[in-house]
C-alpha atoms as a PDB file:
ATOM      1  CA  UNK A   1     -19.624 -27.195 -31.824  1.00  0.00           C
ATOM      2  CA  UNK A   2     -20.994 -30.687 -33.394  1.00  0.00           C
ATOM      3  CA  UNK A   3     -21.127 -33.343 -30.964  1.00  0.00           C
ATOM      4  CA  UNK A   4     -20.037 -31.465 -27.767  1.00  0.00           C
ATOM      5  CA  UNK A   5     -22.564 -31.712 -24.756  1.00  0.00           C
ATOM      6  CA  UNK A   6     -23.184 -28.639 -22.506  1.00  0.00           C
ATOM      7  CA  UNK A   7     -22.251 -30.344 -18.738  1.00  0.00           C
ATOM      8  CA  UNK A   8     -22.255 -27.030 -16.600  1.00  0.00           C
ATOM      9  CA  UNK A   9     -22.895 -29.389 -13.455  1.00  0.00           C
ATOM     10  CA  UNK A  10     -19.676 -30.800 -13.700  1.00  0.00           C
ATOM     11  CA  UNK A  11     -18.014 -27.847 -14.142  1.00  0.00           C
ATOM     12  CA  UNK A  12     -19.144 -26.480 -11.197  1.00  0.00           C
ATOM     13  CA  UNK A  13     -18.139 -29.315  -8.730  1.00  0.00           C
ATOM     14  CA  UNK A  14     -15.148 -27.464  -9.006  1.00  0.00           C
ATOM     15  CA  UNK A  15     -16.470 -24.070  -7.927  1.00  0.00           C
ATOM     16  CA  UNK A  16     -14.480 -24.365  -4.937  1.00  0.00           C
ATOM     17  CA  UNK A  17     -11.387 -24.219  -7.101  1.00  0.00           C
ATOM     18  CA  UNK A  18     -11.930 -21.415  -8.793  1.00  0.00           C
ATOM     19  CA  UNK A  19     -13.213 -19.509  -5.620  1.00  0.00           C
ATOM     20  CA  UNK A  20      -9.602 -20.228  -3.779  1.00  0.00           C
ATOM     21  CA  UNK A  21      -8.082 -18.957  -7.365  1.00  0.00           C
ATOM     22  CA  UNK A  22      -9.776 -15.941  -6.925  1.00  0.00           C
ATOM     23  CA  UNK A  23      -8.960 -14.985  -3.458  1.00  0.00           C
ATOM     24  CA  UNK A  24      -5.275 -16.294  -4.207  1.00  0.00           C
ATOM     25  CA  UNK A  25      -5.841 -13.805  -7.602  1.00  0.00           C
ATOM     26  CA  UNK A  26      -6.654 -11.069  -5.184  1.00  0.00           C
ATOM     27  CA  UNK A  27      -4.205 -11.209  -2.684  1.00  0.00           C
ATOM     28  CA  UNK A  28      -1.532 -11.704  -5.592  1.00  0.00           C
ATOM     29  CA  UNK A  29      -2.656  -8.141  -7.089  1.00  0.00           C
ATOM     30  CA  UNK A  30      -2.920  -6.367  -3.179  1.00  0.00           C
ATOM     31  CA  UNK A  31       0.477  -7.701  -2.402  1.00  0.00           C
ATOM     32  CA  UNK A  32       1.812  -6.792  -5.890  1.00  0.00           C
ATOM     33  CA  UNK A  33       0.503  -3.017  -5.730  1.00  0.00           C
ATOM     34  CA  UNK A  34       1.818  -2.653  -1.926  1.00  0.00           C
ATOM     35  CA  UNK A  35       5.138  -3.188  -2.911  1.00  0.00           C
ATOM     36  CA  UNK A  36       4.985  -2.573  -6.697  1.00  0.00           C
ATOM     37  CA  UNK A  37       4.023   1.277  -4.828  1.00  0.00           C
ATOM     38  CA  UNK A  38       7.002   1.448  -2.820  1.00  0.00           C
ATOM     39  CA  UNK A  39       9.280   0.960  -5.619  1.00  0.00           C
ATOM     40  CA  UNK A  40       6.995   3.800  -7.592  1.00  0.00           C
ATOM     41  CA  UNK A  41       7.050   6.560  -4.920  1.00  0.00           C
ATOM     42  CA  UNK A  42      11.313   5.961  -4.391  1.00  0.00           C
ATOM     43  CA  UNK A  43      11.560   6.321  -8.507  1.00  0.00           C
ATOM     44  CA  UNK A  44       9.249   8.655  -8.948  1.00  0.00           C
ATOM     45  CA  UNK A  45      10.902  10.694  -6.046  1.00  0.00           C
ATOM     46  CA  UNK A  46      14.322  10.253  -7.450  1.00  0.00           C
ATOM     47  CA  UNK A  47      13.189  11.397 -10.975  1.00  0.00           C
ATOM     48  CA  UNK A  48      12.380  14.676  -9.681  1.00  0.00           C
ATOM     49  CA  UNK A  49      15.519  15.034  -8.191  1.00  0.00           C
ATOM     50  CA  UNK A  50      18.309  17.040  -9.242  1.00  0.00           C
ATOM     51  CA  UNK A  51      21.153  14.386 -10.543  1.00  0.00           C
ATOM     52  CA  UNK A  52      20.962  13.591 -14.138  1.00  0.00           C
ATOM     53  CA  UNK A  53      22.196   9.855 -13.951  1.00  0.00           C
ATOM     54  CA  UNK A  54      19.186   9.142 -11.465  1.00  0.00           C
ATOM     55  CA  UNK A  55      16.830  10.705 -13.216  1.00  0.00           C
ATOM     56  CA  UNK A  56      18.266   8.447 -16.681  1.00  0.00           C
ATOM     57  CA  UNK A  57      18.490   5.280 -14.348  1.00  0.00           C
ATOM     58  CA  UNK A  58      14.952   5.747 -13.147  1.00  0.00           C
ATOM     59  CA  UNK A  59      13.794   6.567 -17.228  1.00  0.00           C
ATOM     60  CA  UNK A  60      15.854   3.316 -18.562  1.00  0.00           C
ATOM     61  CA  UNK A  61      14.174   1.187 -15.704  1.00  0.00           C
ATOM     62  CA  UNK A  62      10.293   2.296 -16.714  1.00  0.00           C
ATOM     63  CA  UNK A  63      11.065   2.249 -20.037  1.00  0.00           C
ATOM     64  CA  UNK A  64      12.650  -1.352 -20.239  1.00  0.00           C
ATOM     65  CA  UNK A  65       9.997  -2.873 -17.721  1.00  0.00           C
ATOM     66  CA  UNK A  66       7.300  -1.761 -19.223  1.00  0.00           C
ATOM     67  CA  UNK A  67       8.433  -2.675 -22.474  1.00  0.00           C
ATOM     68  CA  UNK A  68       9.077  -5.869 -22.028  1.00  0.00           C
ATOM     69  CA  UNK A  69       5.558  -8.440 -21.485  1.00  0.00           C
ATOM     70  CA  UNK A  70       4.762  -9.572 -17.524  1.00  0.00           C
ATOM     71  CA  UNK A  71       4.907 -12.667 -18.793  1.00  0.00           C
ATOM     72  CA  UNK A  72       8.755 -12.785 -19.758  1.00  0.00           C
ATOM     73  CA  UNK A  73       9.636 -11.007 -16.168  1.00  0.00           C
ATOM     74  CA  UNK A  74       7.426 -13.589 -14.435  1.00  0.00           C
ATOM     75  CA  UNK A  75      10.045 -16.032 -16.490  1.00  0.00           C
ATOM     76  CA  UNK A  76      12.759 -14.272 -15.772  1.00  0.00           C
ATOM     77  CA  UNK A  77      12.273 -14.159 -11.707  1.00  0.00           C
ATOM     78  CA  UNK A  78      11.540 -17.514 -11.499  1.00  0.00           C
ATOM     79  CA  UNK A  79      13.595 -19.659 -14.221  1.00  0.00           C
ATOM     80  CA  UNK A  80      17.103 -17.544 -14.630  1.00  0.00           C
ATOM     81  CA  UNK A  81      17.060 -15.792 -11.283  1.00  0.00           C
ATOM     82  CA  UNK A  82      18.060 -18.985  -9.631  1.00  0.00           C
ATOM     83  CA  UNK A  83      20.681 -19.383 -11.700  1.00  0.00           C
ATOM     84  CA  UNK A  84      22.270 -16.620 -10.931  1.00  0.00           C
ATOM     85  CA  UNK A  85      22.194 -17.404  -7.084  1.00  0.00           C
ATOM     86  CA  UNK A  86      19.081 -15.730  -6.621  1.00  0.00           C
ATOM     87  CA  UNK A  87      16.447 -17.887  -4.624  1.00  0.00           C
ATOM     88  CA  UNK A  88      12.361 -16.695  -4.413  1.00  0.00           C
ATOM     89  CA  UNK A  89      10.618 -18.785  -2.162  1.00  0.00           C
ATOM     90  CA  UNK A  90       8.501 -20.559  -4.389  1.00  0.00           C
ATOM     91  CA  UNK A  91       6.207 -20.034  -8.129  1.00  0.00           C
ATOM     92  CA  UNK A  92       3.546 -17.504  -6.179  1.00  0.00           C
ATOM     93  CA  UNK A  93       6.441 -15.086  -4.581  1.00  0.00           C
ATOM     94  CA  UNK A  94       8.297 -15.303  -7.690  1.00  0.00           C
ATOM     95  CA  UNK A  95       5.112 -13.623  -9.376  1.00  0.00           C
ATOM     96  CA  UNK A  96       4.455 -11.582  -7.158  1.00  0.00           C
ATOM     97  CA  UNK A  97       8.047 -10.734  -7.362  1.00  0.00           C
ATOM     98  CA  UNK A  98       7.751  -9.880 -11.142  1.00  0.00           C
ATOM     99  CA  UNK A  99       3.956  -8.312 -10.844  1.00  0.00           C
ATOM    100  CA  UNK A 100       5.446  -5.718  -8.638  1.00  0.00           C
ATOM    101  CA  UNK A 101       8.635  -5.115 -10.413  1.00  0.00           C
ATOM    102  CA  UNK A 102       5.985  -4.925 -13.367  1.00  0.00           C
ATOM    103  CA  UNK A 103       3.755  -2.722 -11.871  1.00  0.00           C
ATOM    104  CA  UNK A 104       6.543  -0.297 -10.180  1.00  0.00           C
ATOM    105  CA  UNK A 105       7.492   0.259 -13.835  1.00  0.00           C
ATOM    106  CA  UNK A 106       4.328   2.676 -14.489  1.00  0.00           C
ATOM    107  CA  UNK A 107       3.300   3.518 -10.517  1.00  0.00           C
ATOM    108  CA  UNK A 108       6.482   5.502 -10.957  1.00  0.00           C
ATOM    109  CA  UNK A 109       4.747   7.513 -13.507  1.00  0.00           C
ATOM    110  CA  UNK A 110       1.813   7.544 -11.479  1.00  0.00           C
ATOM    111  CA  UNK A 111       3.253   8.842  -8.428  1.00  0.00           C
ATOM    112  CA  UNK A 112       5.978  11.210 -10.109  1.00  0.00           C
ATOM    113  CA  UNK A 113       3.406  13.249 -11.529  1.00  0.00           C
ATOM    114  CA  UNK A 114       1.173  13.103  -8.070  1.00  0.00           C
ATOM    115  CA  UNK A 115       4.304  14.797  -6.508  1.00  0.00           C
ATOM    116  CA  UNK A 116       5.074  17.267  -8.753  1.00  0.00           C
ATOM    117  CA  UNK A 117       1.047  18.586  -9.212  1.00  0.00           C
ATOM    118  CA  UNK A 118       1.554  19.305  -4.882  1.00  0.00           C
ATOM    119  CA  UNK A 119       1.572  22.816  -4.545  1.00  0.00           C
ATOM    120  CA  UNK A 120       4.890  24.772  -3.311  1.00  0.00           C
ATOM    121  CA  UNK A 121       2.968  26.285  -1.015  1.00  0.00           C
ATOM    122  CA  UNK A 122       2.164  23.191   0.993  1.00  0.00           C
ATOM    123  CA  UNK A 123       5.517  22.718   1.728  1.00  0.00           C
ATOM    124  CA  UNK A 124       6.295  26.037   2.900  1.00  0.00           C
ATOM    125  CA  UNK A 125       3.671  26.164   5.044  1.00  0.00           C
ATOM    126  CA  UNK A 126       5.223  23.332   6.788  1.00  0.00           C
ATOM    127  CA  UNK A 127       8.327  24.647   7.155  1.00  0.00           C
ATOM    128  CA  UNK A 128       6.665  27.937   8.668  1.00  0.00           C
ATOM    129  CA  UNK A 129       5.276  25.813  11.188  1.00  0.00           C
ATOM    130  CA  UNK A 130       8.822  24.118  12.042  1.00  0.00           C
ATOM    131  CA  UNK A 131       8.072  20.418  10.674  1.00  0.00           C
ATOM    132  CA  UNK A 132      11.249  18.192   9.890  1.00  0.00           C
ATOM    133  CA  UNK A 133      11.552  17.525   6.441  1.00  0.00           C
ATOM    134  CA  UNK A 134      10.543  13.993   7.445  1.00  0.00           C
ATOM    135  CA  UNK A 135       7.119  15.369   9.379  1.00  0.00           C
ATOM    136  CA  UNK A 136       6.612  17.133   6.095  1.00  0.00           C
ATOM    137  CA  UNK A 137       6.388  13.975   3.823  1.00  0.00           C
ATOM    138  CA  UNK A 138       5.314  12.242   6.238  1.00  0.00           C
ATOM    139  CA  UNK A 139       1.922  14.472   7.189  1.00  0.00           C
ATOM    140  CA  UNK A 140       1.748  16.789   3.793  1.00  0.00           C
ATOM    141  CA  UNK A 141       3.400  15.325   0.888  1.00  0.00           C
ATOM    142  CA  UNK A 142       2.320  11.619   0.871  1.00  0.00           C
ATOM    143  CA  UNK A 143      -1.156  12.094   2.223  1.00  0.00           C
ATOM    144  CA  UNK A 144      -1.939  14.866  -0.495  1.00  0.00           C
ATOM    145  CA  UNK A 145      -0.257  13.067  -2.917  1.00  0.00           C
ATOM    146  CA  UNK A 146      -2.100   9.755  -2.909  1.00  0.00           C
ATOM    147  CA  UNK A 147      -5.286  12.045  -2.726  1.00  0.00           C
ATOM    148  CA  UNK A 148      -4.211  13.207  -6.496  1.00  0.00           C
ATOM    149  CA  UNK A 149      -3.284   9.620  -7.237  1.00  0.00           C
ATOM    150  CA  UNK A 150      -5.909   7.534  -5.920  1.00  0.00           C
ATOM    151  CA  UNK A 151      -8.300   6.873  -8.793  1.00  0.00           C
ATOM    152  CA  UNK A 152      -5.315   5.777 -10.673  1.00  0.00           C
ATOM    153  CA  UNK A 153      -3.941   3.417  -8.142  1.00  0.00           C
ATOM    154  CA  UNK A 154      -7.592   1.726  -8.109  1.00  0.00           C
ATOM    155  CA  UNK A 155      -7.514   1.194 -11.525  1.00  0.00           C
ATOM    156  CA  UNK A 156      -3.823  -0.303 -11.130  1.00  0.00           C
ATOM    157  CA  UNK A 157      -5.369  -2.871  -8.777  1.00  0.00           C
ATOM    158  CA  UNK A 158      -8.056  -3.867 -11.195  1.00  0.00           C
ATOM    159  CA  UNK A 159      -5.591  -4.254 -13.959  1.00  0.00           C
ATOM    160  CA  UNK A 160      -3.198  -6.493 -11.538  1.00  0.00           C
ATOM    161  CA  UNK A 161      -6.022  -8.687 -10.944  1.00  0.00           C
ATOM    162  CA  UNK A 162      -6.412  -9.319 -14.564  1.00  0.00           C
ATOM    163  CA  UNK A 163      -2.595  -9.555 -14.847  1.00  0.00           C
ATOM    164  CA  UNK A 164      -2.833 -12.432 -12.348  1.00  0.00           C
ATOM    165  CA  UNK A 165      -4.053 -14.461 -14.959  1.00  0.00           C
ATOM    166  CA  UNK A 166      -0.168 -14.594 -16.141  1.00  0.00           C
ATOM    167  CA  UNK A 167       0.368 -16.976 -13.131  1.00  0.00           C
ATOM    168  CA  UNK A 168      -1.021 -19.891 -14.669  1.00  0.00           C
ATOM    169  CA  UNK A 169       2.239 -20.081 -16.572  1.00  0.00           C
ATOM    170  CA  UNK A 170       3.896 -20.589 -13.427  1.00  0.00           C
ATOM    171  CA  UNK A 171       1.325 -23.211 -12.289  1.00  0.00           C
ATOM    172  CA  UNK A 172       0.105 -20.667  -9.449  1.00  0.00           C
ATOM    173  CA  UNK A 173      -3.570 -21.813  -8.493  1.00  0.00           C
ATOM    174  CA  UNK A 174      -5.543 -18.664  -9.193  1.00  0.00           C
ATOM    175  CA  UNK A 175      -8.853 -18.634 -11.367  1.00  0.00           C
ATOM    176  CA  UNK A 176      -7.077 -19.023 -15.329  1.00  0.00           C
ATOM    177  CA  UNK A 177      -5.042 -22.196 -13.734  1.00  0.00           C
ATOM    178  CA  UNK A 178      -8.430 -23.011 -12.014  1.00  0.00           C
ATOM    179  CA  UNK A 179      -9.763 -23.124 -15.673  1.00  0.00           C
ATOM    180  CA  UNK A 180      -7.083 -24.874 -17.690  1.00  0.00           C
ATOM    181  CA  UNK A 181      -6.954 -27.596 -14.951  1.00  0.00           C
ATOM    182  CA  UNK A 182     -10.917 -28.113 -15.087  1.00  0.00           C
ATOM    183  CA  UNK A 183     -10.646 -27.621 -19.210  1.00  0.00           C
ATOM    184  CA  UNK A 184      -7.925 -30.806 -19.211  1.00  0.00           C
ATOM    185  CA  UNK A 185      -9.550 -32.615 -16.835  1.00  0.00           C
ATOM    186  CA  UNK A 186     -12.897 -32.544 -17.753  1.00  0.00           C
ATOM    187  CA  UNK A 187     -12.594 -31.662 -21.366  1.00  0.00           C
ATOM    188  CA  UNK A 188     -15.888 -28.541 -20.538  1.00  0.00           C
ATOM    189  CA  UNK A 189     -13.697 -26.553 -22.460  1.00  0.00           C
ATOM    190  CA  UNK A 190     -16.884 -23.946 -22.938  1.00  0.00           C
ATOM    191  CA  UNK A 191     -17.922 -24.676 -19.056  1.00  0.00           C
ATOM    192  CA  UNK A 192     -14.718 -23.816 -17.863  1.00  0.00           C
ATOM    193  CA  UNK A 193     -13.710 -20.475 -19.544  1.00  0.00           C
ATOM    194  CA  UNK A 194     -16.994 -18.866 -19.374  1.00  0.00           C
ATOM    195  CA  UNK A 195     -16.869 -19.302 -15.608  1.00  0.00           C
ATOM    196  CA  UNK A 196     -13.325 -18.068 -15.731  1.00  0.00           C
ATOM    197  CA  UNK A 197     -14.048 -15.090 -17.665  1.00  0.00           C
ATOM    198  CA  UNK A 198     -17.706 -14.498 -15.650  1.00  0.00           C
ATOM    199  CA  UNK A 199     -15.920 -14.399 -12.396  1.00  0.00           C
ATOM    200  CA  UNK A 200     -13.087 -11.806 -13.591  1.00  0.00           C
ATOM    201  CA  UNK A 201     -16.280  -9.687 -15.244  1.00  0.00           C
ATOM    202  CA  UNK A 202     -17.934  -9.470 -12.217  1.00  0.00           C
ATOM    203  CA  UNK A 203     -14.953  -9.258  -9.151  1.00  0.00           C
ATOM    204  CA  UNK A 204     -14.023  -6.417 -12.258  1.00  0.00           C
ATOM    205  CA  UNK A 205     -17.227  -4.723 -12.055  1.00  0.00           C
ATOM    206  CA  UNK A 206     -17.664  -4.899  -8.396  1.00  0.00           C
ATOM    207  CA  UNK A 207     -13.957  -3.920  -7.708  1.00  0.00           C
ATOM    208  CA  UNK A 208     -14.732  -0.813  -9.697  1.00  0.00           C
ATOM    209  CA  UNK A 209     -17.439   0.030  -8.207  1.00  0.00           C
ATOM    210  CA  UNK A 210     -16.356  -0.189  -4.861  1.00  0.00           C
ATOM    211  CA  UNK A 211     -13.269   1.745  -5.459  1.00  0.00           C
ATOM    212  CA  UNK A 212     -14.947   4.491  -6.901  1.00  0.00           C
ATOM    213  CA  UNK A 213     -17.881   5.000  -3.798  1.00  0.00           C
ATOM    214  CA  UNK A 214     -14.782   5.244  -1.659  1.00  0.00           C
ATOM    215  CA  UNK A 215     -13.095   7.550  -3.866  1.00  0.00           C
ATOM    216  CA  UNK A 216     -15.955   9.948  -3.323  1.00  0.00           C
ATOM    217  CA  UNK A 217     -16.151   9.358  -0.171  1.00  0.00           C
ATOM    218  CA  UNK A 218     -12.212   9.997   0.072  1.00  0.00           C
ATOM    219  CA  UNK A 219     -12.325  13.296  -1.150  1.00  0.00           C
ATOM    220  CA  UNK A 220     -15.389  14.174   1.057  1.00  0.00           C
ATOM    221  CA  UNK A 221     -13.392  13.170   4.319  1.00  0.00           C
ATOM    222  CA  UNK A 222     -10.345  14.769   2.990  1.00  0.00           C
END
């Protein structure tokens, strides 16, 4: 690029920045998946269920969410939502908001095909030792079911984080705002991206990593 001066010292004085971004990035996607996962096990319970209206209501709901981009649902929540009486907090619970809504859309794919690859047998062997229906999920379904899921809910997180970088739109101070506001500011429009996208490579890399020594180490316990 003719006439443009590499500065990378000024574009880290704002290392602290981007560090807070991430962390924010992080607990955004942790957050997201908790509850993003509650609405995935309810549908994806309710899709194996006998009633043919839930099990259309649960298909029209993944199919619409995930069909439409984060990035319109993170408008939705927080610009029309209001105006239909609807309050969120503030621009991060509003994403967070959409995120999960977002990522609920295929965790309920995720999770309705962890519960129906759980052996009958399981469940009758509960109910030979006189468990509740409720001691049953509570002590054999769920636990072997997010056994089967668990590599797929790590790589949901992973993907979540990268999602965060959506928030920007909403002016929520994770790394990709972290990098615009250093890019106008500064004008280190090459400074400021490459440390974006460096930080999301490696916090990528290390996430997957670390997910997948306690993966192994899941199924060895288990």
């Amino acid at each position: 690029m003719a006439g443009y001066h590499v500065n990378w010292a000024l574009a880290f004085s704002y290392l602290p920045m981007f560090i807070d971004g991430l962390f924010l990035g992080l607990g955004i996607a942790a957050l997201s998946l908790v509850v993003g996962s509650a609405i995935g096990i309810t549908a994806g319970a309710l899709s194996l269920g006998r009633s043919s209206l839930v099990r259309w209501l649960v298909r029209a709901y993944v199919e619409v969410v995930r069909n439409v981009p984060i990035l319109l649902w993170a408008y939705i929540v927080y610009y029309a939502l209001p105006h239909l009486g609807v309050r969120v907090l503030n621009n991060v619970a509003s994403f967070v908001l959409a995120l999960a809504i977002y990522a609920g859309a295929y965790l309920t794919e995720i999770f309705r095909s962890g519960l129906a690859s759980i052996p009958e047998r399981y469940g009758e062997a509960g109910r030979a030792m006189g468990l509740t229906s409720w001691q049953r999920i509570r002590l054999i379904t769920l636990p072997l079911m997010f056994r089967i899921v668990l590599p797929s809910l790590t790589n949901s997180f992973i993907s979540l984080f990268k999602d965060t970088s959506v928030a920007a739109a909403l002016a929520v101070p994770e790394i990709t705002y972290a990098a615009t506001y250093v890019n106008i500011n500064t004008f280190r429009i090459l400074e400021s991206w490459t440390i974006a996208s460096v930080i999301y490579l490696v916090v990528g890399y290390g996430l997957a990593f670390a997910f997948r020594a306690f993966e192994r180490r899941y199924r060895m316990v288990t």
